[in-house]
Protein backbone atom coordinates (compact mmCIF):
# COMPACT_ATOMS: atom_id res chain seq x y z
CA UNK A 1 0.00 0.00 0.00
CA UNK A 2 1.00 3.25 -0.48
CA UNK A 3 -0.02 7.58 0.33
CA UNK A 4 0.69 10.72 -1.48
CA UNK A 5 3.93 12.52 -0.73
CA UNK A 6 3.49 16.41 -0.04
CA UNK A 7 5.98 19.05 0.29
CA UNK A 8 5.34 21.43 3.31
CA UNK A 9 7.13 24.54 4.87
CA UNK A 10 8.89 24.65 7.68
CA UNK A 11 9.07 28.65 7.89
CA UNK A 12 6.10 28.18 10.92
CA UNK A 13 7.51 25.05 12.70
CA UNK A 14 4.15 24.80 14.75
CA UNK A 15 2.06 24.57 11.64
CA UNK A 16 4.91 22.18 10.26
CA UNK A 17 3.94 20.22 12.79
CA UNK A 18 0.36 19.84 12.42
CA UNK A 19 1.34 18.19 9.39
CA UNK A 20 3.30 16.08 10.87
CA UNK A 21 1.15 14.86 13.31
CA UNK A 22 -0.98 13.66 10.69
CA UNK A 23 1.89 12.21 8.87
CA UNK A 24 3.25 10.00 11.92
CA UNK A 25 -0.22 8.81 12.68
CA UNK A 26 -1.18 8.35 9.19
CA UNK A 27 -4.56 10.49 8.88
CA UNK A 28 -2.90 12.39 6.34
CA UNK A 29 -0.01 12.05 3.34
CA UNK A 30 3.51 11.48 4.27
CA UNK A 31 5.84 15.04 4.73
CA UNK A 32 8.44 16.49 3.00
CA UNK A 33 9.44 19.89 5.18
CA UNK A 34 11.49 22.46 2.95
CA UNK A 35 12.77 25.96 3.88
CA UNK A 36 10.89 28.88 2.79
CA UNK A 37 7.91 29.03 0.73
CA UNK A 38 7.84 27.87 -3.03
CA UNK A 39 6.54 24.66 -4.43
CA UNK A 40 4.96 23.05 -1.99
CA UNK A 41 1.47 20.65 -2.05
CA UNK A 42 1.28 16.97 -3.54
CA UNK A 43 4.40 16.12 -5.16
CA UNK A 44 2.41 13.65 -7.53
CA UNK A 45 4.45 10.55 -5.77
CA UNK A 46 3.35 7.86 -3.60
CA UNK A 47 5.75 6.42 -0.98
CA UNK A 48 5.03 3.30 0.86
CA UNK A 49 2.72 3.59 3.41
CA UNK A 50 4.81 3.17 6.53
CA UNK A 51 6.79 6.35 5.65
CA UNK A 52 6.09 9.46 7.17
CA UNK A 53 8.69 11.74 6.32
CA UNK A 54 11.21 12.20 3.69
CA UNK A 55 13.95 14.34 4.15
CA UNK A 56 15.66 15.94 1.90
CA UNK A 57 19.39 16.58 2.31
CA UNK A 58 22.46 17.91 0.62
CA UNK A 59 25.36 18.30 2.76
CA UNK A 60 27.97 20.86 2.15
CA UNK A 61 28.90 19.50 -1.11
CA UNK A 62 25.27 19.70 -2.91
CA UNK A 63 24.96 15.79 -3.61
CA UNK A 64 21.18 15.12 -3.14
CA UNK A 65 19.86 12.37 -1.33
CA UNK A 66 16.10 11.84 0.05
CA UNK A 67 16.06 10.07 3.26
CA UNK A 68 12.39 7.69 3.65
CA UNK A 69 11.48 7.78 7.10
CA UNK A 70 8.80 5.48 8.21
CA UNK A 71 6.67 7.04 11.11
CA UNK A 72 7.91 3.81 13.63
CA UNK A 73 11.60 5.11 12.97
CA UNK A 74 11.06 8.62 13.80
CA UNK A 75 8.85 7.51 17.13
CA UNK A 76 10.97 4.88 18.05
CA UNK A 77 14.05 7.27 18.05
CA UNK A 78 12.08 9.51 20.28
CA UNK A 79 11.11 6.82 22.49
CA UNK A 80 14.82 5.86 23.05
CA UNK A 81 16.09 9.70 23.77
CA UNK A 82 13.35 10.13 26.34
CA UNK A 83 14.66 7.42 27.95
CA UNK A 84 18.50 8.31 28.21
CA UNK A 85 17.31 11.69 28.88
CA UNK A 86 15.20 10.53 31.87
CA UNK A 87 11.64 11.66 30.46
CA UNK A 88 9.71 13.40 27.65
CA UNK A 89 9.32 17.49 28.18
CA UNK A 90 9.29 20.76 26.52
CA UNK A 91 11.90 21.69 23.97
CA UNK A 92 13.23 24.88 22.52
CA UNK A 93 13.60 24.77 19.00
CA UNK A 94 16.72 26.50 17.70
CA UNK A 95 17.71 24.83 14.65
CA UNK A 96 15.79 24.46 11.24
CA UNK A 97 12.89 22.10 11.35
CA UNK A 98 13.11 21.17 7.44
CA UNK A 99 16.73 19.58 8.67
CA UNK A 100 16.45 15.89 11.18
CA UNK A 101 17.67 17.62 14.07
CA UNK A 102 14.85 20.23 13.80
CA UNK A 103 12.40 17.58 12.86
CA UNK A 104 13.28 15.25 15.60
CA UNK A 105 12.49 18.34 18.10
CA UNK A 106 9.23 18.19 16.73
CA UNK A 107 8.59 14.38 17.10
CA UNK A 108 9.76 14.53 20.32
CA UNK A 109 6.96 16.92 21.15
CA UNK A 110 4.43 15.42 19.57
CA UNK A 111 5.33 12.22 21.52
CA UNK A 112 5.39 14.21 24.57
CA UNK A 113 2.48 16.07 24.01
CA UNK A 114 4.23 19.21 24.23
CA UNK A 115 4.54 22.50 22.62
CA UNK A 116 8.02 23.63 22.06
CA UNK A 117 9.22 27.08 21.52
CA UNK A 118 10.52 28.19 18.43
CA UNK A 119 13.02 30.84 17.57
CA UNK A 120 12.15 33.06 14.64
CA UNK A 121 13.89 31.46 11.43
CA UNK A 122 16.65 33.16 10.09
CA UNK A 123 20.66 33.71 11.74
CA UNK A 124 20.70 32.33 15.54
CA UNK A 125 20.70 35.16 18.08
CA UNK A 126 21.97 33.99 21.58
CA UNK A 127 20.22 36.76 23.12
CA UNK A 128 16.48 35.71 20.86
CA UNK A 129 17.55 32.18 22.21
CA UNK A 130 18.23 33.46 26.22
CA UNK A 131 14.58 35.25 25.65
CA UNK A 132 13.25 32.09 24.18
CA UNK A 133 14.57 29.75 27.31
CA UNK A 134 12.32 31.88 29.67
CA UNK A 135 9.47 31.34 28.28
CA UNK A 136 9.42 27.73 28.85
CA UNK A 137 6.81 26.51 30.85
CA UNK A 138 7.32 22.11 31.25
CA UNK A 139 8.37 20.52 34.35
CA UNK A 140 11.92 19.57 32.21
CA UNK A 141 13.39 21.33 29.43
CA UNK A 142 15.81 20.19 26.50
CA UNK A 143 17.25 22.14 23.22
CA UNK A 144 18.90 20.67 20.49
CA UNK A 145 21.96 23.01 18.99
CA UNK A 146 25.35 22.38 16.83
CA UNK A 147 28.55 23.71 18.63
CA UNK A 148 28.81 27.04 17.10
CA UNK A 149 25.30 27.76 18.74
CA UNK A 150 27.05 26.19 22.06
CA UNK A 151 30.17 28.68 21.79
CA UNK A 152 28.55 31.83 20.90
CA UNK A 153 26.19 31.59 23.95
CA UNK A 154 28.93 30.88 26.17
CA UNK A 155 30.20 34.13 25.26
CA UNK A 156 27.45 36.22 27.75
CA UNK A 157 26.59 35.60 30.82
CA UNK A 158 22.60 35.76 29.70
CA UNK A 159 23.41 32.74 27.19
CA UNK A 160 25.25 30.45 29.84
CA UNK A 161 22.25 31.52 32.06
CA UNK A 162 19.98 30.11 29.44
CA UNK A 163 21.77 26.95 29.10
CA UNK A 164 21.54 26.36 32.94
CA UNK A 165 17.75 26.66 32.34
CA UNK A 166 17.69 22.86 30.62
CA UNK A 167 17.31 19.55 31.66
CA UNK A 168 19.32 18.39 28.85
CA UNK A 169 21.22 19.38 25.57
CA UNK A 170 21.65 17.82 22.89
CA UNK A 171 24.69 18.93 20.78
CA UNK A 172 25.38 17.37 16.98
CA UNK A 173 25.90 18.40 13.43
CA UNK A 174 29.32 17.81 13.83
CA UNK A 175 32.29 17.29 16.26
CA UNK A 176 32.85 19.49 19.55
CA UNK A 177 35.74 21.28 20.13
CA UNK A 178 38.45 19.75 22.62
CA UNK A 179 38.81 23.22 24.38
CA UNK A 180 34.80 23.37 23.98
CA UNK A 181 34.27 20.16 25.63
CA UNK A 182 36.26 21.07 28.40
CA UNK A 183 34.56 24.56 29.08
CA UNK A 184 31.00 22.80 28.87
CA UNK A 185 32.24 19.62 31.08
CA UNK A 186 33.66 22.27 33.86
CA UNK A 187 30.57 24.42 33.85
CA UNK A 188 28.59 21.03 34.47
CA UNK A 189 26.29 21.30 31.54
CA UNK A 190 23.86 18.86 30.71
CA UNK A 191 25.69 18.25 27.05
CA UNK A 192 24.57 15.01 25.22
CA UNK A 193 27.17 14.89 22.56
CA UNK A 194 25.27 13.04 20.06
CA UNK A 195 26.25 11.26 16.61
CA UNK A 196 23.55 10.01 13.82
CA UNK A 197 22.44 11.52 11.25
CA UNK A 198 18.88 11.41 8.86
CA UNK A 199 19.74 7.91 7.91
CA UNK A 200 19.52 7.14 11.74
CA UNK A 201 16.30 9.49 12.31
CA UNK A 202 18.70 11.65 14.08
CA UNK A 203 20.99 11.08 16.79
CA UNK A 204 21.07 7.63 17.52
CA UNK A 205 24.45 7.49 20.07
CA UNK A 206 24.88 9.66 23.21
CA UNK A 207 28.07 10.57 24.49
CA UNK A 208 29.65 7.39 22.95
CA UNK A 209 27.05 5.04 23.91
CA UNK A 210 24.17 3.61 21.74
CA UNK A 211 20.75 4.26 22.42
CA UNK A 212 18.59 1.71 23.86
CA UNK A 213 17.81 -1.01 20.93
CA UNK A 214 20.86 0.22 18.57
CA UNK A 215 23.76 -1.74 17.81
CA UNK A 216 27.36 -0.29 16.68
CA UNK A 217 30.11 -1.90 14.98
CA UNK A 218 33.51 -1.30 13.12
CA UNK A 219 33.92 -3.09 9.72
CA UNK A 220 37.43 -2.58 8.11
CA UNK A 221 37.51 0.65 10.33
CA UNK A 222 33.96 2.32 9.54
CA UNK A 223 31.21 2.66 11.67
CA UNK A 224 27.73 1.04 11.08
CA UNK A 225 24.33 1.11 12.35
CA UNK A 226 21.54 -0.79 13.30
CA UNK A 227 18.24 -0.59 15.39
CA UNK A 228 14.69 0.38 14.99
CA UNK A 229 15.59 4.02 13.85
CA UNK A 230 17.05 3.31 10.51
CA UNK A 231 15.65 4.52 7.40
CA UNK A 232 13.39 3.09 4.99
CA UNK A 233 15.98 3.93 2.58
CA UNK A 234 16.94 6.60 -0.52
CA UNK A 235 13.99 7.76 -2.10
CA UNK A 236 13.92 6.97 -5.71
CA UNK A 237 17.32 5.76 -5.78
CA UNK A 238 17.31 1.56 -5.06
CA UNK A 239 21.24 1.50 -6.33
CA UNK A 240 22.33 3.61 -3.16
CA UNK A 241 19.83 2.14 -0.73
CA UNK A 242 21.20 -1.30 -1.51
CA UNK A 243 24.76 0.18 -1.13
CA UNK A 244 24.18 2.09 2.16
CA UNK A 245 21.94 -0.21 4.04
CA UNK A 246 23.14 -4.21 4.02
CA UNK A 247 21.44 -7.36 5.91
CA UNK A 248 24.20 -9.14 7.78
CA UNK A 249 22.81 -12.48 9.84
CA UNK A 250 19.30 -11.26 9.27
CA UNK A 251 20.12 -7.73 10.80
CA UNK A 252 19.64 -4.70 8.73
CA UNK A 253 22.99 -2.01 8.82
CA UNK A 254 23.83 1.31 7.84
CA UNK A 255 27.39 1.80 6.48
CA UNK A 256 27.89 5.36 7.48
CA UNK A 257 31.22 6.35 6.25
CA UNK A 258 32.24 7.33 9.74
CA UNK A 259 35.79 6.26 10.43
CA UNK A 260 35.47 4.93 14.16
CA UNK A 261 36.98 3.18 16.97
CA UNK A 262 35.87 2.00 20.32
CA UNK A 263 37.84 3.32 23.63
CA UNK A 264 37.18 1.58 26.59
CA UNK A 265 33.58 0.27 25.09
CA UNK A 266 32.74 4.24 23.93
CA UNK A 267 32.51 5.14 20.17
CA UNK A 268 34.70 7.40 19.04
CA UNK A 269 34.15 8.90 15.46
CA UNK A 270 37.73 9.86 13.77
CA UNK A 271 36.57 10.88 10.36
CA UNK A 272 34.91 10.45 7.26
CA UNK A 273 36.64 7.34 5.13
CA UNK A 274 36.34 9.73 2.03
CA UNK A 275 37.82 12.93 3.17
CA UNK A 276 41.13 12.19 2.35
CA UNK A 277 43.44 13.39 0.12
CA UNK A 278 46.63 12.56 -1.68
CA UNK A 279 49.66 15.07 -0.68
CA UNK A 280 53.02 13.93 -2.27
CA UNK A 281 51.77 10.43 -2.62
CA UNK A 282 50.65 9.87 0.85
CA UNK A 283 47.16 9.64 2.35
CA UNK A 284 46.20 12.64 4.47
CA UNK A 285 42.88 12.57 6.40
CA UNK A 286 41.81 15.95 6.63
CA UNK A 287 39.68 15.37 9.66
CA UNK A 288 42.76 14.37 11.38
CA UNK A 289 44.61 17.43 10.53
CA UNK A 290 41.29 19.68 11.55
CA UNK A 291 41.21 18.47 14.92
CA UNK A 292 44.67 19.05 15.81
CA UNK A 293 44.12 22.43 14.36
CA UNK A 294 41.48 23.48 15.86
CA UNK A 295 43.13 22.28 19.50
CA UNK A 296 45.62 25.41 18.67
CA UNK A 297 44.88 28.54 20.41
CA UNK A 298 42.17 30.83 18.31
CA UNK A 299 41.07 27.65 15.72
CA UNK A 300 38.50 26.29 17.89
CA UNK A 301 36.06 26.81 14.93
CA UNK A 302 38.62 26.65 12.00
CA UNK A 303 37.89 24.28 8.69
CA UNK A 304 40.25 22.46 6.84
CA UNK A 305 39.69 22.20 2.99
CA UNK A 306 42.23 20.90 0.28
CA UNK A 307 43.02 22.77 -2.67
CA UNK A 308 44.85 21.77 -5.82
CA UNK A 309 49.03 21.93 -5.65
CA UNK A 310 51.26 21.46 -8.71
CA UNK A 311 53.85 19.80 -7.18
CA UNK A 312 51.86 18.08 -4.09
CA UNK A 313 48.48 17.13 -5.85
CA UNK A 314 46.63 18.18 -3.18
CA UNK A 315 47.68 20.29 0.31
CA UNK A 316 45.27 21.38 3.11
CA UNK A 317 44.14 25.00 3.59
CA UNK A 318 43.13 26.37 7.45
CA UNK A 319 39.92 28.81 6.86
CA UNK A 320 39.49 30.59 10.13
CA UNK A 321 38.19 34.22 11.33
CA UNK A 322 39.75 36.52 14.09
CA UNK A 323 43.36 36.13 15.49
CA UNK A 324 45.29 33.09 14.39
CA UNK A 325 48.81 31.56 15.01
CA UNK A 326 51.76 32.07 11.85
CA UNK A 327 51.24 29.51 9.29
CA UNK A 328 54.24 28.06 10.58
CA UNK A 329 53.11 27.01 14.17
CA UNK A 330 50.03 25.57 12.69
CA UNK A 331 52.06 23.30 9.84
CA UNK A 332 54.75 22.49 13.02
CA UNK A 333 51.86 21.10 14.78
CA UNK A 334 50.08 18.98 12.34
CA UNK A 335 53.51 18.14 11.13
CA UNK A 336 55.05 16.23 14.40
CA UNK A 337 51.67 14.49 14.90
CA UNK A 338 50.80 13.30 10.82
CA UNK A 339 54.13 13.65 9.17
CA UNK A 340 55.28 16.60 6.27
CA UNK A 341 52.36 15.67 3.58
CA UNK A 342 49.84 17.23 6.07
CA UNK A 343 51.63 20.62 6.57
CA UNK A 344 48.53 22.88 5.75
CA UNK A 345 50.20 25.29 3.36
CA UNK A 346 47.94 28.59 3.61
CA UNK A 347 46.20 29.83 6.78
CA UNK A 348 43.15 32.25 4.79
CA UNK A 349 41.08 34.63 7.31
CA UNK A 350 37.41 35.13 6.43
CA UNK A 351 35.47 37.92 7.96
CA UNK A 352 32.36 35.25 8.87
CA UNK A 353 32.54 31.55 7.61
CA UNK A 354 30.05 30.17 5.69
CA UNK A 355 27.51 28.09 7.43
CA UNK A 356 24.21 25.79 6.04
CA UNK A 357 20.98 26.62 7.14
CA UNK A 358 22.32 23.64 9.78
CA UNK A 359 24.77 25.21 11.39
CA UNK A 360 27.53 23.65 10.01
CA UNK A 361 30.12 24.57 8.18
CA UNK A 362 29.28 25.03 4.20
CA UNK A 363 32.68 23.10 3.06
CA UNK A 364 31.46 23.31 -0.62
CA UNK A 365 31.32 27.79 -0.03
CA UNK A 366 34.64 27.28 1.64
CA UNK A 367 36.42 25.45 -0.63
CA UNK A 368 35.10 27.76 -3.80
CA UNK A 369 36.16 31.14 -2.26
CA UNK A 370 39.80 29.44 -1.05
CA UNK A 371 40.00 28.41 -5.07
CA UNK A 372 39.24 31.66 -6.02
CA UNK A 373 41.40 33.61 -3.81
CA UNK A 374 44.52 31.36 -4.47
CA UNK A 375 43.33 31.15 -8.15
CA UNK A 376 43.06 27.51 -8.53
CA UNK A 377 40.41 25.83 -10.59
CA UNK A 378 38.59 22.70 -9.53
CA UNK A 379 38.86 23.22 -5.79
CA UNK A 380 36.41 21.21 -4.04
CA UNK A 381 35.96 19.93 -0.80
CA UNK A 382 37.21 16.16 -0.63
CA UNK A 383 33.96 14.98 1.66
CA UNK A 384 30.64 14.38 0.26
CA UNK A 385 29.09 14.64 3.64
CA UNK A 386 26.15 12.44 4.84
CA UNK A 387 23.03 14.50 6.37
CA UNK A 388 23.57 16.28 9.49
CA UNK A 389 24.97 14.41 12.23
CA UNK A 390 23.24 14.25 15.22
CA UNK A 391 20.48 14.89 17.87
């Protein structure tokens, strides 16, 4: 059996979620949320009936992909967080709900019978956000934010106010910060570092540890998935489904990409296996060399993209904004740790960097203005990224 497929905004998360209410208990069609106005209504498609939502994603590099989520995915993925989080509540919604993260707010609520509060749509404002956090009303209180939205409230005493204010936080999209981590862990925040991403129906690991009913393992190094949260599958596109998702002793998997390891029985995600380039005929992860970067003093929130060299083949580039260490001091660094080949070669200062609609870092904007400044054609960032990671 099968029901119609219709595209919805997600400018008025509260109306978005009328929608999908109906979607998850299948009085009404299936959802796609998108940004903005535009096309929306029937799509003309049918999906299988047990799907509720399809998200659509891009990543930083613009590679589309559109995530089938059946409605006893998204619940049962809202089931398990309740449960490490010790209860349903109220949320505050500060990321976009057309993205999993803002979606799985959403669920949550409707599971918990809640109305969250939303922040207008548009830049995030830690002071719109502090404002927001008052106006919570539920005996417990939870948010969902990417590290950049972590950092910047930090900055004022009114945003670390407003993060004392919740029960629990959920931070994802991508990796913390080493000398974030640390601030957070001192100040005795509730963080939740989580890792998942729409494949997963959001964040399906918390702080390391699987939620209840999911299963991790490593398979020649990369991280896979399984539990009641997985996704239908790729919309329209059976060749990458079958890739991505595999039965293995009559347990379905998904291969995420992740590079992983366990440490003392917690996950710990190193990398993507395909962000890697070649630099003077040697393999040089350039998540490896961003996280030792941004452990350097003012590159908490720096991004490491490659760019074209004609006598390397590829090197890495820092992006960063504000005060930075000499070139030098950041290529020592990386150096002793990965060898010469992963000696970024240019530090480049941007005024603001370029973020998705996510949060996160828009690698694909990075790498085309650090192409264009060191007049090199073909730049492009090495890592087709999966959907956002997280909550």
């Amino acid at each position: 059996m099968t029901r119609p497929l219709t595209r919805v905004s997600a400018v008025d998360p509260l109306e978005l979620m009328v929608d999908l209410r109906r979607a998850l208990d299948r009085s009404g069609p299936a959802v796609t949320p998108v940004a903005g106005g535009g096309d929306l209504g029937a799509t003309g498609e049918e999906v299988p009936q047990p799907v509720g939502v399809v998200v659509e994603t891009s990543g930083s590099t613009g590679v589309p992909k559109r995530v089938a989520l059946s409605c006893d995915a998204l619940l049962a993925s809202a089931a398990a967080s309740a449960t490490v989080l010790n209860g349903q509540g109220q949320w505050l919604l500060a990321l976009p709900s057309h993205y999993i993260a803002g979606i799985q707010v959403l669920v949550r609520s409707i599971a918990a019978g809640t109305t969250p509060v939303a922040l207008p749509d548009g830049h995030f404002d830690p002071l719109a956000f502090a404002d927001a956090s008052k106006r919570l009303t539920g005996e417990s209180h939870y948010t969902s934010l990417v590290p950049l939205q972590v950092a910047r409230l930090l900055e004022s005493r009114a945003g670390l106010m407003a993060l004392r204010r919740f029960d629990g936080i959920l931070v994802g999209g991508q990796a913390m910060p080493l000398s974030l981590l640390s601030r957070v862990e001192q100040l005795g925040l509730p963080i939740y570092r989580t890792y998942g991403s729409s494949e997963t129906s959001g964040g399906c690991v918390y702080n390391g540890s699987p939620l209840p009913g999911v299963r991790v393992r490593i398979v020649d190094g990369v991280v896979e998935l399984a539990g009641p949260m997985l996704a239908d599958g790729y919309l329209g596109d059976d060749a990458l489904t079958e890739r991505t998702f595999v039965v293995d002793d009559g347990l379905r998997w998904y291969r995420t990409g992740d590079i992983g390891e366990f440490e003392n029985g917690v996950l710990r995600v190193t990398g993507r296996s395909d962000n890697v380039i070649i630099s003077g005929g040697v393999n040089v992860s350039l998540d490896r060399v961003e996280r030792i970067v941004r452990g350097l003093p003012g590159l908490a929130e720096s991004v490491v993209v490659p760019v074209r060299d004609d006598r390397w083949g590829e090197v890495p580039v820092v992006v960063t904004v504000g005060p930075h260490p000499e070139l030098t001091e950041i290529a020592d660094a990386v150096g002793s740790v990965l060898g010469k080949p992963a000696r970024p070669a240019h530090v480049m200062l941007f005024d603001a960097m370029p973020v998705l609609p996510s949060g996160k870092p828009d690698r694909r904007a990075i790498a085309a203005r650090v192409a264009v400044a060191l007049g090199v054609e073909g730049a492009q960032p090495a890592q087709p990224q999966a959907s956002v990671h997280g909550q």
